[in-house]
N, C-alpha and C. Protein backbone atom coordinates (compact mmCIF):
# COMPACT_ATOMS: atom_id res chain seq x y z
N UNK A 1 -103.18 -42.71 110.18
CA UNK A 1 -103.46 -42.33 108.80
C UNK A 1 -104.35 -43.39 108.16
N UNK A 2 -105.17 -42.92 107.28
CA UNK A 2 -106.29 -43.85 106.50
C UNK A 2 -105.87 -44.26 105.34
N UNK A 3 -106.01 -45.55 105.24
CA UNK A 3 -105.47 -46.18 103.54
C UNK A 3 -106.17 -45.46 102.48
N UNK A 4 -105.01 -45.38 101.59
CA UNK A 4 -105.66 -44.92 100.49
C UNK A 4 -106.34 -45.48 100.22
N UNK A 5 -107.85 -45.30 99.03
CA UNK A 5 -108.82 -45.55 98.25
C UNK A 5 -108.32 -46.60 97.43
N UNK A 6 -108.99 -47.69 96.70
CA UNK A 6 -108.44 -48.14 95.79
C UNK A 6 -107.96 -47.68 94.41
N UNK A 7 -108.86 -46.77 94.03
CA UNK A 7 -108.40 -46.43 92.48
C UNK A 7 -107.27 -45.17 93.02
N UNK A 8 -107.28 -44.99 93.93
CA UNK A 8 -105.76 -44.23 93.76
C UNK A 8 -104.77 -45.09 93.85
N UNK A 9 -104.96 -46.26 95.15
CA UNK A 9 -103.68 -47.43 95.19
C UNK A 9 -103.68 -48.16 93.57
N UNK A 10 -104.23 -48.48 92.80
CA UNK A 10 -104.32 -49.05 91.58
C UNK A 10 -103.55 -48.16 90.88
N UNK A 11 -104.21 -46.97 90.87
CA UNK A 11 -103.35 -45.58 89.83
C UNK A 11 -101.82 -45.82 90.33
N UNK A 12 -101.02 -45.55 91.30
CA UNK A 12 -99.69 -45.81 91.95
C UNK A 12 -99.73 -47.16 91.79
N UNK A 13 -99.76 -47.94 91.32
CA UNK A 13 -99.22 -49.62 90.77
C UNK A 13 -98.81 -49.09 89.60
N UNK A 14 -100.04 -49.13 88.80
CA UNK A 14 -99.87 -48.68 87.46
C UNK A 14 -99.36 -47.91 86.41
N UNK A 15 -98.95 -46.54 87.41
CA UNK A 15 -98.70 -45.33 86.22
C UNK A 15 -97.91 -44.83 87.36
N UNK A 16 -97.61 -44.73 88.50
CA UNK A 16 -96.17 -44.70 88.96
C UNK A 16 -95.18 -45.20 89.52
N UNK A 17 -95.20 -46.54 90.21
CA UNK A 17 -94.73 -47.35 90.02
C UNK A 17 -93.56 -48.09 89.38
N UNK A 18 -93.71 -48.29 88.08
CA UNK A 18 -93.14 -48.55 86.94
C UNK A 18 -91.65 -47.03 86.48
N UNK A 19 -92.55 -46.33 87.30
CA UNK A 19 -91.31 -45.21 87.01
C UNK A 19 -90.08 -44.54 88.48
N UNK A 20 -90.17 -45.52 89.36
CA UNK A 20 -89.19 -45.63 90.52
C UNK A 20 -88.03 -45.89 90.29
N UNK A 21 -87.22 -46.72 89.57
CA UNK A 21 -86.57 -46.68 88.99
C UNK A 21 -85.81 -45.45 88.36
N UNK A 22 -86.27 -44.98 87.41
CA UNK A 22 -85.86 -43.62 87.20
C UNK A 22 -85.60 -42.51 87.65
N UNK A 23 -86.92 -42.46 88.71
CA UNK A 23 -86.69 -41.41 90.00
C UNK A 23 -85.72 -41.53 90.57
N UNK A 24 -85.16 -42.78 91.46
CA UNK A 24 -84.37 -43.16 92.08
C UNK A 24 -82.83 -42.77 91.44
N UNK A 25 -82.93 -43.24 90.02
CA UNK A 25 -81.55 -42.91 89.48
C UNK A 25 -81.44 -41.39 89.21
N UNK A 26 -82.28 -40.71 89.52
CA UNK A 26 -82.42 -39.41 89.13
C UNK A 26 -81.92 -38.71 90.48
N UNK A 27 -82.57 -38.85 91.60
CA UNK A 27 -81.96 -38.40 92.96
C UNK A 27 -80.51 -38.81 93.12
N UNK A 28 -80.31 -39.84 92.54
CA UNK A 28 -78.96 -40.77 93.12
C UNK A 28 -77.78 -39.71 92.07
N UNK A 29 -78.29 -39.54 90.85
CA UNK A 29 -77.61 -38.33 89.95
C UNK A 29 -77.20 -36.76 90.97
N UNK A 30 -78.32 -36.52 91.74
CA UNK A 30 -78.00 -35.10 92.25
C UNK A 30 -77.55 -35.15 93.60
N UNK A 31 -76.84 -36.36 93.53
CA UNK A 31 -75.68 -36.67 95.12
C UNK A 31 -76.62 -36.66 96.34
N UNK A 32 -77.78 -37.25 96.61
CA UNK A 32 -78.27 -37.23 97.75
C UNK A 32 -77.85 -38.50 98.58
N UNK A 33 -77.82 -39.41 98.07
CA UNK A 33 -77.51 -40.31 98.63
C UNK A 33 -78.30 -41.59 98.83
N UNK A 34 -77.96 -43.14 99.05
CA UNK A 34 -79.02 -44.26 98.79
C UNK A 34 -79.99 -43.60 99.84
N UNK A 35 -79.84 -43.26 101.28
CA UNK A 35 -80.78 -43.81 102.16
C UNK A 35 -81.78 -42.55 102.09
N UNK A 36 -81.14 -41.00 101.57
CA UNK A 36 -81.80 -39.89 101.41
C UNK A 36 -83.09 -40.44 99.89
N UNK A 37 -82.53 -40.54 99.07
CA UNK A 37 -83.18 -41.03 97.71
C UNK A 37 -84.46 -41.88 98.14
N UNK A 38 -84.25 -43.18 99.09
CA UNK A 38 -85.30 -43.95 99.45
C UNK A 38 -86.41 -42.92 100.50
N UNK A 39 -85.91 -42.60 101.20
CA UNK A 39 -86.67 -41.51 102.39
C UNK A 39 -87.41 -40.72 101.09
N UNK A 40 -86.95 -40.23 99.98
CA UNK A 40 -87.73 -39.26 99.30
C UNK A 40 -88.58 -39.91 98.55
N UNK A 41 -87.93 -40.76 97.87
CA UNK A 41 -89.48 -41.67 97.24
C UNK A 41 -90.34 -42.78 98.25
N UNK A 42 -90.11 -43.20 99.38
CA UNK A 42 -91.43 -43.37 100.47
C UNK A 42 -92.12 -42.02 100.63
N UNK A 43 -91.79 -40.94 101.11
CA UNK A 43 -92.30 -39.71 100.81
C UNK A 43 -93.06 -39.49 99.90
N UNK A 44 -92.59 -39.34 98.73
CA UNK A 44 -93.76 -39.25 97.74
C UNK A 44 -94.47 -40.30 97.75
N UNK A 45 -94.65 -41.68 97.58
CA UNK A 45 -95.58 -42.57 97.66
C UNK A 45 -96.40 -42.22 98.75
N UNK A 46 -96.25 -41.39 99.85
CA UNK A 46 -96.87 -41.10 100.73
C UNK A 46 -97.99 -40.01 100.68
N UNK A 47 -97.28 -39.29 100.05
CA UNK A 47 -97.54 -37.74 99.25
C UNK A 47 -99.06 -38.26 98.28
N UNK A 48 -98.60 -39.33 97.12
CA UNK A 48 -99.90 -39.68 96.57
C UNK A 48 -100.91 -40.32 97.04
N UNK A 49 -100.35 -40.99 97.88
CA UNK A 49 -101.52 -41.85 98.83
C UNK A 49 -102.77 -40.95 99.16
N UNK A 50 -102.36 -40.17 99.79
CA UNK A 50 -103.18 -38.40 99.95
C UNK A 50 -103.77 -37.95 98.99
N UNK A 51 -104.00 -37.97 97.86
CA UNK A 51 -104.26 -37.50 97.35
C UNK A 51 -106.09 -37.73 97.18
N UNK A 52 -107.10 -37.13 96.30
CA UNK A 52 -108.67 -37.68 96.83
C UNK A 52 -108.61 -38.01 95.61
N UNK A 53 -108.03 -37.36 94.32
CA UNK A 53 -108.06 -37.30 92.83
C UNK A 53 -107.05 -37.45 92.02
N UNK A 54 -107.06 -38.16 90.59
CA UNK A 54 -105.89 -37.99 89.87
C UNK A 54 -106.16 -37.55 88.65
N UNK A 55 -107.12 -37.51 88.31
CA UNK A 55 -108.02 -37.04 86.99
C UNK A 55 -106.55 -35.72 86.66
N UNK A 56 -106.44 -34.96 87.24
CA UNK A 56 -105.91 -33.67 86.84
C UNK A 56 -104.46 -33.93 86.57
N UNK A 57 -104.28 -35.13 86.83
CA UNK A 57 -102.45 -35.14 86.66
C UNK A 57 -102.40 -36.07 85.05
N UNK A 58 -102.04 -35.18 84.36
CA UNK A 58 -101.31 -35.68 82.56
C UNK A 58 -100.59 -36.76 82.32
N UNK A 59 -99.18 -36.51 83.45
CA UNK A 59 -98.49 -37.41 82.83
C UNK A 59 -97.96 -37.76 84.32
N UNK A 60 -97.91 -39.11 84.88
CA UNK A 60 -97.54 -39.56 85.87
C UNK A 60 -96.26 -39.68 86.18
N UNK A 61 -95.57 -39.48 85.31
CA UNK A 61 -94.16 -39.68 85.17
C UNK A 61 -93.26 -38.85 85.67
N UNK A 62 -93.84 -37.59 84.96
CA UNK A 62 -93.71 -36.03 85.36
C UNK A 62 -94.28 -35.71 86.73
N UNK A 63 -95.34 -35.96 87.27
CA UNK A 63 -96.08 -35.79 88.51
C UNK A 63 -95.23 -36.47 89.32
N UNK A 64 -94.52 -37.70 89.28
CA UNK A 64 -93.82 -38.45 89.98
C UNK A 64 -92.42 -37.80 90.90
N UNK A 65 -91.91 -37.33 89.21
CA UNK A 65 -90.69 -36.71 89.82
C UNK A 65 -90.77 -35.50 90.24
N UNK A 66 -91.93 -34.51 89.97
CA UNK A 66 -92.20 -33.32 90.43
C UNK A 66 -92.30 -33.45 91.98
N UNK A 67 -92.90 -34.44 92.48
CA UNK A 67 -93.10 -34.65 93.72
C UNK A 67 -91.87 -34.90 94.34
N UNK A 68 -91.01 -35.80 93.87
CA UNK A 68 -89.84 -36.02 94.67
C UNK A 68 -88.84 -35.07 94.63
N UNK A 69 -88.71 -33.87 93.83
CA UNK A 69 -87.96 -32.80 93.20
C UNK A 69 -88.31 -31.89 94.50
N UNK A 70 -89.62 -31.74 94.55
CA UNK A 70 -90.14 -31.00 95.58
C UNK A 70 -90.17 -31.31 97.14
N UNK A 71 -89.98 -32.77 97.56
CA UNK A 71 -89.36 -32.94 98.93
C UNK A 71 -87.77 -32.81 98.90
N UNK A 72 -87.41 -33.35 97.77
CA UNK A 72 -85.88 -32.82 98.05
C UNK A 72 -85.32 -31.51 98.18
N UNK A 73 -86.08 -30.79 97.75
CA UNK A 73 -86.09 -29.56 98.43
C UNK A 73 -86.43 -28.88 99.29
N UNK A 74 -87.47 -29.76 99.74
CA UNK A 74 -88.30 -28.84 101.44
C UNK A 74 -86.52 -29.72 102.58
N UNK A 75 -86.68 -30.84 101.77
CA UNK A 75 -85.53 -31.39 102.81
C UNK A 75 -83.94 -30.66 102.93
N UNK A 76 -83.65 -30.48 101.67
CA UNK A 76 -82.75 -29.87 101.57
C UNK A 76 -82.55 -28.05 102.56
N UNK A 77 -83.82 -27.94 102.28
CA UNK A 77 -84.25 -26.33 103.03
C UNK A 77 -84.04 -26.62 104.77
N UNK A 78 -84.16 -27.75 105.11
CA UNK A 78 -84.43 -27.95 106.47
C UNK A 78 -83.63 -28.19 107.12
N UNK A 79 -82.46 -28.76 105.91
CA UNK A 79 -81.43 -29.43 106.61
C UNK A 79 -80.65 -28.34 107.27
N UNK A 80 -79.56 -28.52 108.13
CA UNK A 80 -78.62 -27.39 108.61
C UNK A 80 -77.26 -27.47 108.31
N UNK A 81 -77.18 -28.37 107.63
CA UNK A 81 -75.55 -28.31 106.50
C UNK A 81 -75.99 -28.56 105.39
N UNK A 82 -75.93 -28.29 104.55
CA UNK A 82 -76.35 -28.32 102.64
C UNK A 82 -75.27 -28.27 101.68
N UNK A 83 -75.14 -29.55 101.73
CA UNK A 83 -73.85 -29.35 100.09
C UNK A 83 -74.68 -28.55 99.49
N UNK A 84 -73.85 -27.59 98.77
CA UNK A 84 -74.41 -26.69 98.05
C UNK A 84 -74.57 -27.10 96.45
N UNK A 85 -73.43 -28.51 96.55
CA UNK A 85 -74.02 -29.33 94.93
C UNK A 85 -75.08 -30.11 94.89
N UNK A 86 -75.64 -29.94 96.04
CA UNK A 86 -76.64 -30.77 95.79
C UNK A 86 -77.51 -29.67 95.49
N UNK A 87 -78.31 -28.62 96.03
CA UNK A 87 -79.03 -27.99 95.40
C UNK A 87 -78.28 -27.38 94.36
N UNK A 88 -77.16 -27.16 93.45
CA UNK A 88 -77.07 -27.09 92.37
C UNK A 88 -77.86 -27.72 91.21
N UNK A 89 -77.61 -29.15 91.94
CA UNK A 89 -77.50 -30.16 91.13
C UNK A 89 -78.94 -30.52 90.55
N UNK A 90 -80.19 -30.65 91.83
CA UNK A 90 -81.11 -30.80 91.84
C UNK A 90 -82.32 -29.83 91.03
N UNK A 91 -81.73 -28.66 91.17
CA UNK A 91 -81.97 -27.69 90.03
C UNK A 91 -81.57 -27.50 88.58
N UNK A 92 -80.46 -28.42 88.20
CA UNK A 92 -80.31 -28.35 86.90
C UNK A 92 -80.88 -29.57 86.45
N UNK A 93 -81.00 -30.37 87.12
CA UNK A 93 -82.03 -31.92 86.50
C UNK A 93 -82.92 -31.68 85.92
N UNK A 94 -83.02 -32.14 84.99
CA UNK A 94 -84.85 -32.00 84.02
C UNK A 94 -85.44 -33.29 84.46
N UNK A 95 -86.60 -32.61 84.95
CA UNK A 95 -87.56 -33.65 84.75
C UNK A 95 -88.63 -33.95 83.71
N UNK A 96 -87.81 -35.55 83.24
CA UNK A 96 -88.33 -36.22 82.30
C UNK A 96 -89.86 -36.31 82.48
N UNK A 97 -90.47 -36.68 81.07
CA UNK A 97 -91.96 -36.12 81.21
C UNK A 97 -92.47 -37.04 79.83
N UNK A 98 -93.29 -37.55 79.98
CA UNK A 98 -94.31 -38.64 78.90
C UNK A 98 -94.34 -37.95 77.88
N UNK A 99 -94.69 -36.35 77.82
CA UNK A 99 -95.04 -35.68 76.80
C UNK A 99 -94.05 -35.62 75.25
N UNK A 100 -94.44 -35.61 74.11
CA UNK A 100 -93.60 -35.74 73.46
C UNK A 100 -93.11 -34.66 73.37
N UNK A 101 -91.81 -34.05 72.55
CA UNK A 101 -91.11 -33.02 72.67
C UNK A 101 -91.44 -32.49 71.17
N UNK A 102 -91.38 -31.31 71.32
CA UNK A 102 -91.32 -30.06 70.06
C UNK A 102 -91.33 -30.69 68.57
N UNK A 103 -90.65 -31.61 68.62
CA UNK A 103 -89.72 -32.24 67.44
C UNK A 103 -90.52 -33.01 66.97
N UNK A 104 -91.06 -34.06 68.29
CA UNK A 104 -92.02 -35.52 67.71
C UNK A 104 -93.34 -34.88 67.87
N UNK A 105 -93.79 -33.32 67.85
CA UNK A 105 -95.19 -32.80 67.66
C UNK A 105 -94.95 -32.67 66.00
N UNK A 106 -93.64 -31.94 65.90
CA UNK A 106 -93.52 -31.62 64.43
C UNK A 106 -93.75 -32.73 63.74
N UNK A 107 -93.26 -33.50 63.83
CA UNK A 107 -93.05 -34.91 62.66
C UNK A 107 -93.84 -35.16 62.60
N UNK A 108 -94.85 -35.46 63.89
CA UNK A 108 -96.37 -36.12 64.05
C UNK A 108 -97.58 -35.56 63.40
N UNK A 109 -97.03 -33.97 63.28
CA UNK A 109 -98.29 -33.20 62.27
C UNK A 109 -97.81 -33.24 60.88
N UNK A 110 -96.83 -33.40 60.45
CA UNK A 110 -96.10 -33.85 59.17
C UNK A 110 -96.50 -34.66 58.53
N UNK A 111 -96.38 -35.98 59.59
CA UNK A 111 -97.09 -37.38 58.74
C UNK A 111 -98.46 -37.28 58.80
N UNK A 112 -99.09 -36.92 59.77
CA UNK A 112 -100.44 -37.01 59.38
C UNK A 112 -100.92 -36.25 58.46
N UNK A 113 -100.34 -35.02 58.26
CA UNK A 113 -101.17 -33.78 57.13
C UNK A 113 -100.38 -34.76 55.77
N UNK A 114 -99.09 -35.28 55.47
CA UNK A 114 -98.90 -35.78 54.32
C UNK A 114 -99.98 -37.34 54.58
N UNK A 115 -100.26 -37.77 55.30
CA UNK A 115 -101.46 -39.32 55.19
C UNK A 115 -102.87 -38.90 54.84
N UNK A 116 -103.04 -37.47 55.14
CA UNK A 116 -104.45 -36.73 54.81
C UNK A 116 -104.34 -36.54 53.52
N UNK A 117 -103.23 -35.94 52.95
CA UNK A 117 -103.05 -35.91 51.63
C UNK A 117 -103.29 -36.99 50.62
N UNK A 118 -102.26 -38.14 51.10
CA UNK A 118 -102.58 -39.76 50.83
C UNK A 118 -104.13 -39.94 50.29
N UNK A 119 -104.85 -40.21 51.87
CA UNK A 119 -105.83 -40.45 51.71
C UNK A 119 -106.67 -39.57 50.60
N UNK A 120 -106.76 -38.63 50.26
CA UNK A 120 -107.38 -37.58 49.44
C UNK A 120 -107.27 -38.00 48.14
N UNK A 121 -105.82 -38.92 47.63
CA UNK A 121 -105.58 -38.86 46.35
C UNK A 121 -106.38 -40.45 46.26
N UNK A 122 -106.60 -40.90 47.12
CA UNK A 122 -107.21 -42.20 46.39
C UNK A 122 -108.39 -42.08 45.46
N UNK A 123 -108.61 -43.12 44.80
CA UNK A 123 -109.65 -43.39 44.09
C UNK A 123 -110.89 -43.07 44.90
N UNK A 124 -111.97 -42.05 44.76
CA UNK A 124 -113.12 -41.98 45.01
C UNK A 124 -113.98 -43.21 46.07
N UNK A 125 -114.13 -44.31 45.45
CA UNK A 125 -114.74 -45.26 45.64
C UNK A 125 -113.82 -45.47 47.14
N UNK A 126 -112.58 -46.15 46.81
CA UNK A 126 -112.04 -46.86 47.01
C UNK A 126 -111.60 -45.56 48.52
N UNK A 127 -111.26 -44.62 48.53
CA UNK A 127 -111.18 -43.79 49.86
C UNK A 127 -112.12 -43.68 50.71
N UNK A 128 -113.71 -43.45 50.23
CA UNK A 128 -114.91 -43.68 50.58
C UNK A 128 -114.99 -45.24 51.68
N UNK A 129 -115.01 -46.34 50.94
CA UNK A 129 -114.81 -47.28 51.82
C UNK A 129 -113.55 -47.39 53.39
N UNK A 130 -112.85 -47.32 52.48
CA UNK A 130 -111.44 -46.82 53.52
C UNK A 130 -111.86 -45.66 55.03
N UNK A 131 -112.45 -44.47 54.53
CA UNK A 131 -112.47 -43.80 55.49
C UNK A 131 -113.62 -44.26 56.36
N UNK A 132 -115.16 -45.07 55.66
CA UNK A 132 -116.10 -45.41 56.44
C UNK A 132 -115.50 -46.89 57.34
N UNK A 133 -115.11 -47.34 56.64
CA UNK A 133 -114.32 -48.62 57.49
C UNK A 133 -113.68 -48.11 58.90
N UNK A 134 -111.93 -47.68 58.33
CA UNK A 134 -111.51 -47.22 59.44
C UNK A 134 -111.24 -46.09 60.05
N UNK A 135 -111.97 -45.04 59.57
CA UNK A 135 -112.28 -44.16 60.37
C UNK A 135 -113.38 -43.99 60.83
N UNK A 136 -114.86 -44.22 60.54
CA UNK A 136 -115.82 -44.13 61.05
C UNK A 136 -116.25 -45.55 61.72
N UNK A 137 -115.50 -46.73 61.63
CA UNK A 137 -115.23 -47.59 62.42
C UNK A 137 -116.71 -48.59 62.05
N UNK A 138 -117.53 -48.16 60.74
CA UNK A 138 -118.63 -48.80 60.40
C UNK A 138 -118.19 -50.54 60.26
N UNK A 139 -119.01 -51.61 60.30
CA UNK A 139 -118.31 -52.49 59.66
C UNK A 139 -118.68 -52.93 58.14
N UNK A 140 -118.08 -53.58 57.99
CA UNK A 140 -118.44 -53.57 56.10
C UNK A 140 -119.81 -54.12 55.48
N UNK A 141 -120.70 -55.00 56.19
CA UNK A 141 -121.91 -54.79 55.69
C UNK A 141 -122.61 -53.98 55.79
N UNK A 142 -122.86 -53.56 56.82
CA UNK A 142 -123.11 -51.82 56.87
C UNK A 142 -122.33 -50.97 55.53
N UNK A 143 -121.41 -50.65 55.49
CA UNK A 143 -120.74 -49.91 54.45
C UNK A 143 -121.39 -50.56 52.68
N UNK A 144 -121.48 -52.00 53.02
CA UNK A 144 -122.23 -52.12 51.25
C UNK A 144 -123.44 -52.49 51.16
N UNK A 145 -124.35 -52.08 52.56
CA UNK A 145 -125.34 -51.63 52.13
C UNK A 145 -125.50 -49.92 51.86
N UNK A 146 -124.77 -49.43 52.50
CA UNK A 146 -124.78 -47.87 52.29
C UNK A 146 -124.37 -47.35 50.62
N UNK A 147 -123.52 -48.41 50.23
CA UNK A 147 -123.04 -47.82 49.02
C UNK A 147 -123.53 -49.02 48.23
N UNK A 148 -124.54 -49.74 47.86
CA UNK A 148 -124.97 -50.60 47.20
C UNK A 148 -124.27 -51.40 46.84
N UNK A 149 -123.18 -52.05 47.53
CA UNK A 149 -121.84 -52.87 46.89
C UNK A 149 -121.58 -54.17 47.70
N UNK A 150 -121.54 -55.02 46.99
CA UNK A 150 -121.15 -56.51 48.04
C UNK A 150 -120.13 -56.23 48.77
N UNK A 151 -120.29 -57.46 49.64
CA UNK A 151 -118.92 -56.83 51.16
C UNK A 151 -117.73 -57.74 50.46
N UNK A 152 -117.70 -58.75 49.06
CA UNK A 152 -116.33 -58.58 48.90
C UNK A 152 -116.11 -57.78 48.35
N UNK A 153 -116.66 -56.54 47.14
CA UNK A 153 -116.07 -55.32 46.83
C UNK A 153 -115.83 -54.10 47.88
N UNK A 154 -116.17 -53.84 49.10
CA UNK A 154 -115.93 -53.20 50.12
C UNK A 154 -114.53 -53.70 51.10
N UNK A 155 -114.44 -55.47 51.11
CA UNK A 155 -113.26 -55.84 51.79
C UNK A 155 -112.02 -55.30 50.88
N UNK A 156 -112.37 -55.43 49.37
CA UNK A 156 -111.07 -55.46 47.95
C UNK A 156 -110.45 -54.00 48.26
N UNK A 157 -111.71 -53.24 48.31
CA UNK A 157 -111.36 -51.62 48.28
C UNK A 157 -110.86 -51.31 49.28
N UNK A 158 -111.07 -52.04 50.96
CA UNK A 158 -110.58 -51.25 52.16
C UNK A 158 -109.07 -51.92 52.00
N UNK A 159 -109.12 -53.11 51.15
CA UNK A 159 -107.69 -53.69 51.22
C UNK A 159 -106.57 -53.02 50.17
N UNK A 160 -106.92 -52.54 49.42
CA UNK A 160 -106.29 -51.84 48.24
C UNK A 160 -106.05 -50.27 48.72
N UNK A 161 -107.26 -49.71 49.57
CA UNK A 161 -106.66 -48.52 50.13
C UNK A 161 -105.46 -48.58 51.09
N UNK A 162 -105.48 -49.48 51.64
CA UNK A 162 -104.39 -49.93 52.88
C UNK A 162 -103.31 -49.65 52.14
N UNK A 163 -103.64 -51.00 51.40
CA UNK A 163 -101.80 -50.78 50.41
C UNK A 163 -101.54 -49.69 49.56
N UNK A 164 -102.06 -49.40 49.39
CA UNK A 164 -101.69 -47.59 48.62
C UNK A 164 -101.37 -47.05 49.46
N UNK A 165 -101.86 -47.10 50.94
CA UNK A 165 -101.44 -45.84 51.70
C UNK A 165 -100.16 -46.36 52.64
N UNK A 166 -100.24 -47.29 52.60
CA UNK A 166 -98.93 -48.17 53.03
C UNK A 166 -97.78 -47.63 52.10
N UNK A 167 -97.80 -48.10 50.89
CA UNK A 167 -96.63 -47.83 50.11
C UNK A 167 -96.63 -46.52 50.07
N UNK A 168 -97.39 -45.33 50.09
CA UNK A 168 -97.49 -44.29 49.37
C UNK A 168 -96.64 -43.47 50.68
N UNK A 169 -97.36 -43.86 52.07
CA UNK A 169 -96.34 -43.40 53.17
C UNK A 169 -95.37 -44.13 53.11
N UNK A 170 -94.46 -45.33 52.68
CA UNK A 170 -93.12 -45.83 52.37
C UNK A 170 -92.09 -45.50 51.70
N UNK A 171 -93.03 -44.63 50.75
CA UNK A 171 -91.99 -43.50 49.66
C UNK A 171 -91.49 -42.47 49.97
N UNK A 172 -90.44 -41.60 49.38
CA UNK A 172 -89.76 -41.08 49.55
C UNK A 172 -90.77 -40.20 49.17
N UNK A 173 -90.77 -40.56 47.66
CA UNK A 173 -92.22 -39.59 46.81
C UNK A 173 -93.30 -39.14 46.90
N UNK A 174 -92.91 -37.89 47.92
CA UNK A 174 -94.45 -37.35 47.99
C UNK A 174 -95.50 -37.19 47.78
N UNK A 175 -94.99 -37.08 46.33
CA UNK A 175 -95.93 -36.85 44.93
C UNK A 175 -96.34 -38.36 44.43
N UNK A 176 -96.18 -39.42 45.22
CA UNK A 176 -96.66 -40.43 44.79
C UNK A 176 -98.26 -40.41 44.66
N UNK A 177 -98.93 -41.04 43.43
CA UNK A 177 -100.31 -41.05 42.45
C UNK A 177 -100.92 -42.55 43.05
N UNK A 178 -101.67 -42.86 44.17
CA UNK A 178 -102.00 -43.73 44.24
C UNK A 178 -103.11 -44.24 43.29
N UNK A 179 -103.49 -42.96 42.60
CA UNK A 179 -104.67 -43.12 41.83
C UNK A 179 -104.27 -44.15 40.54
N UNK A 180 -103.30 -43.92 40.17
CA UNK A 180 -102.50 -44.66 38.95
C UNK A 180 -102.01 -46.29 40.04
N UNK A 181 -101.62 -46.62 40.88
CA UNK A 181 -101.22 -47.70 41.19
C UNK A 181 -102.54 -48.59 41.07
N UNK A 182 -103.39 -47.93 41.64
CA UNK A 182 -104.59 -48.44 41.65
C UNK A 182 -105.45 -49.34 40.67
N UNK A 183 -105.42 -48.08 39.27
CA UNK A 183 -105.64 -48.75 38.60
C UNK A 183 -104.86 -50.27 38.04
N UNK A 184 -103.31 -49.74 37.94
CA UNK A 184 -103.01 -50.40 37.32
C UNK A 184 -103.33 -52.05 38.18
N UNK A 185 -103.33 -51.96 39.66
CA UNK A 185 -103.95 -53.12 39.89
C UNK A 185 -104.87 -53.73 39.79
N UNK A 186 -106.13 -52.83 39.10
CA UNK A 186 -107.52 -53.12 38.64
C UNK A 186 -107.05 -53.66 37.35
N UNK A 187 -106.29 -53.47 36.64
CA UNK A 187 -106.07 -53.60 35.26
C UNK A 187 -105.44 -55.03 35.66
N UNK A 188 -104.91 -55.14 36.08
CA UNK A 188 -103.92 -56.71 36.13
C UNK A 188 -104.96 -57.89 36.89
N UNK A 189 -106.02 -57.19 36.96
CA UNK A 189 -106.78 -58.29 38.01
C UNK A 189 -106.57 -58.82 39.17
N UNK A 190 -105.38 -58.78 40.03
CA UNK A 190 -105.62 -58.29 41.21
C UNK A 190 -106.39 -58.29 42.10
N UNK A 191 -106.45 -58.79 43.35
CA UNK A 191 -107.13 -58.91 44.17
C UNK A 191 -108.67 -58.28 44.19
């Protein structure tokens, strides 16, 4: 057999690797046993070695144990006595997976559509800088020459948007007015 390539041996350091452990306790969960469990994950390390590409695999984690899920079953098929808890068992296991779940998609479009909101209520000026800063990733002399403004009124404003949107996502209050905090820190003189 021919050694794997490097960027596949690198990919298996890196992104599966780190998740043997888990596998292992995961087989060892569906009663196979230490020396069966090790035979299945050399197997799969074997399995990826083979492979020409990884571009197509998402989440390594998931690919990991899919692979070992899937010799434990060609093995299990082959064998000629089969606890039958073990393929119970091996079939009711979930395999764990990088992806976030249902729940942390929800929350995650939650906070961002309420931080879009955030951002929206700021002061004109002061969102303008903010979004060319760190979202368009400009840096700030660039940004006050674009908007005719010295780069310490561009640093004041990207720093004042921060903290509005800091506190404003810290609140409970949805309906929090960064537009009013704002001022009132313009009014007090303030940074």
């Amino acid at each position: 057999m021919q050694s794997a390539p490097d960027h596949i041996i690198s990919w298996v350091g890196s992104q599966i690797l780190p998740h043997e452990a888990d596998v292992r306790a995961w087989l060892l969960r569906a009663r196979l046993g230490r020396e069966d469990a090790e035979d299945i994950l050399q197997e799969s390390y074997c399995r990826m070695a083979e492979l020409a590409s990884v571009e197509h695999i998402s989440s390594p984690r998931a690919y990991f144990f899919t692979v070992a899920r899937n010799i434990a079953l060609m093995r299990l098929r082959r064998a000629r006595i089969v606890r039958i808890e073990s393929v119970d068992e091996i079939d009711r296991l979930e395999i764990s997976s990088d992806m976030p779940s249902p729940e942390q998609v929800s929350v995650a479009r939650s906070d961002l559509a309420r931080l879009k909101r955030v951002i929206a209520d700021l002061p004109a000026r002061c969102r303008q800088v903010f979004e060319m800063r760190k979202i368009q990733g400009l840096p700030q002399k660039e940004i006050a020459r674009r908007m005719g403004l010295s780069e310490h009124m561009v640093e004041n404003d990207a720093a004042k948007a921060l903290r509005l949107i800091l506190k404003a996502m810290a609140s409970d209050d949805i309906r929090f007015q960064p537009q009013k905090e704002f001022m009132r820190g313009t009014d007090a003189g303030r940074n």
